[in-house]
Protein backbone atom coordinates (compact mmCIF):
# COMPACT_ATOMS: atom_id res chain seq x y z
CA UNK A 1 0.00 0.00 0.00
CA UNK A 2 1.38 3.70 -1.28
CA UNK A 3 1.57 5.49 1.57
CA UNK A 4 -0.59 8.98 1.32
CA UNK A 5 0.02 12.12 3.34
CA UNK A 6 -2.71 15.15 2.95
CA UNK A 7 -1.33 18.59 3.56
CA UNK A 8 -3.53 21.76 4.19
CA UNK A 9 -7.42 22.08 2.69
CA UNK A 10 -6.79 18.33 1.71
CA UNK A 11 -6.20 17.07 5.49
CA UNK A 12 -8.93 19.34 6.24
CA UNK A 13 -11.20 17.35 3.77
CA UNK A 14 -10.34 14.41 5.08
CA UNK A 15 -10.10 15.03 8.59
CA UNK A 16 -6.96 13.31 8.58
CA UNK A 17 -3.22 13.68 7.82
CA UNK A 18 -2.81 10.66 5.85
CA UNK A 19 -3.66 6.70 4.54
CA UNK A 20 -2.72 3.91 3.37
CA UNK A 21 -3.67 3.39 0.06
CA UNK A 22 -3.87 -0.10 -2.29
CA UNK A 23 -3.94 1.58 -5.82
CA UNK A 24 -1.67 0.36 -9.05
CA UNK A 25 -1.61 4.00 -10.86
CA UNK A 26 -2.28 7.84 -9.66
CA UNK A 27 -6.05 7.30 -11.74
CA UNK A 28 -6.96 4.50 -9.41
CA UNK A 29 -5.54 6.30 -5.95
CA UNK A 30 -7.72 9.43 -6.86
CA UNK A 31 -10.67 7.49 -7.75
CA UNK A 32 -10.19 5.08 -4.52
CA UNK A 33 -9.55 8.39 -2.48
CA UNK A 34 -12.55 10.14 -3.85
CA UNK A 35 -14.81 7.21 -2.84
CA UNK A 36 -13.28 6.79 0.45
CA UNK A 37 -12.83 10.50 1.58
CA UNK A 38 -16.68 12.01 -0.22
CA UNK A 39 -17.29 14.46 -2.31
CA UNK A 40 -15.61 17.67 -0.86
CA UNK A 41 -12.51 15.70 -0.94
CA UNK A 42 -13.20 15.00 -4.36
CA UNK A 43 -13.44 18.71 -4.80
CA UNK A 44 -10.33 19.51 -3.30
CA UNK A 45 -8.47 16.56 -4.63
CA UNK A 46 -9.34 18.07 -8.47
CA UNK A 47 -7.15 21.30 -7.82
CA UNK A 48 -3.90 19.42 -6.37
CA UNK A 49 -0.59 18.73 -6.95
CA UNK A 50 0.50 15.21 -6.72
CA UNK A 51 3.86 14.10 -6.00
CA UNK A 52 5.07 10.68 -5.93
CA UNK A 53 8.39 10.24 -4.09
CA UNK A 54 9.10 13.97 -4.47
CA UNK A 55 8.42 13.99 -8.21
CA UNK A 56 5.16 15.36 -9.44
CA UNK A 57 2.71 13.10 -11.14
CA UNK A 58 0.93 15.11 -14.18
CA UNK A 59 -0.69 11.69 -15.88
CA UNK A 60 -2.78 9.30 -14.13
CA UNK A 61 -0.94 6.49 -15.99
CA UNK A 62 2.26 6.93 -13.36
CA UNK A 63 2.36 3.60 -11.81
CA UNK A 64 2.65 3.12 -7.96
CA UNK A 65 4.55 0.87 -5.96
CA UNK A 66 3.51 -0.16 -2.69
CA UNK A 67 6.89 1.57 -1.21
CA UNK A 68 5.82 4.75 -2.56
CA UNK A 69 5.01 7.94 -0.89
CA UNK A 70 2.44 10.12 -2.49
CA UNK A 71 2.01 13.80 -1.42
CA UNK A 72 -1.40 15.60 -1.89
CA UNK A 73 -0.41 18.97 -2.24
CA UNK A 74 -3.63 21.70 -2.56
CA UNK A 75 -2.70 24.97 -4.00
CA UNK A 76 -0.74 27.34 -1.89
CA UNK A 77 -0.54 31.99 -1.89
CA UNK A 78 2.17 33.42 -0.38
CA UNK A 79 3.67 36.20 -0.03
């Protein structure tokens, strides 16, 4: 199982910090996240930033390895 960590709005949306998730690509994390997590989750989960071991994951075709460490990253302002 990838190993999932939530930062900001998407921890919020999940009420937690992180899971444990059994997916084979970035497609089938988001859609098992989405079902687990509800809709607002969903919502959030459409405007972030995924990186997998560091490295961001533009295509839902990037395989997973249960070793991996995937970061859900929402949209950040500074200043």
């Amino acid at each position: 199982m990838a190993t999932v960590r939530f930062f900001a709005g998407a921890a919020e949306a999940a009420a937690s910090d992180g899971a444990a998730i059994d997916a084979d690509t970035i497609g089938e994390l988001r859609s098992v996240l989405s079902t687990q997590f509800g809709a607002e989750f969903d919502r959030i989960l459409g405007l972030c930033s995924l990186l997998v071991n560091g490295t961001r994951a533009t295509d839902d075709a990037v395989t997973l390895a249960p070793t991996d460490t995937v970061d859900v990253l929402p949209p950040f302002a500074g200043g």
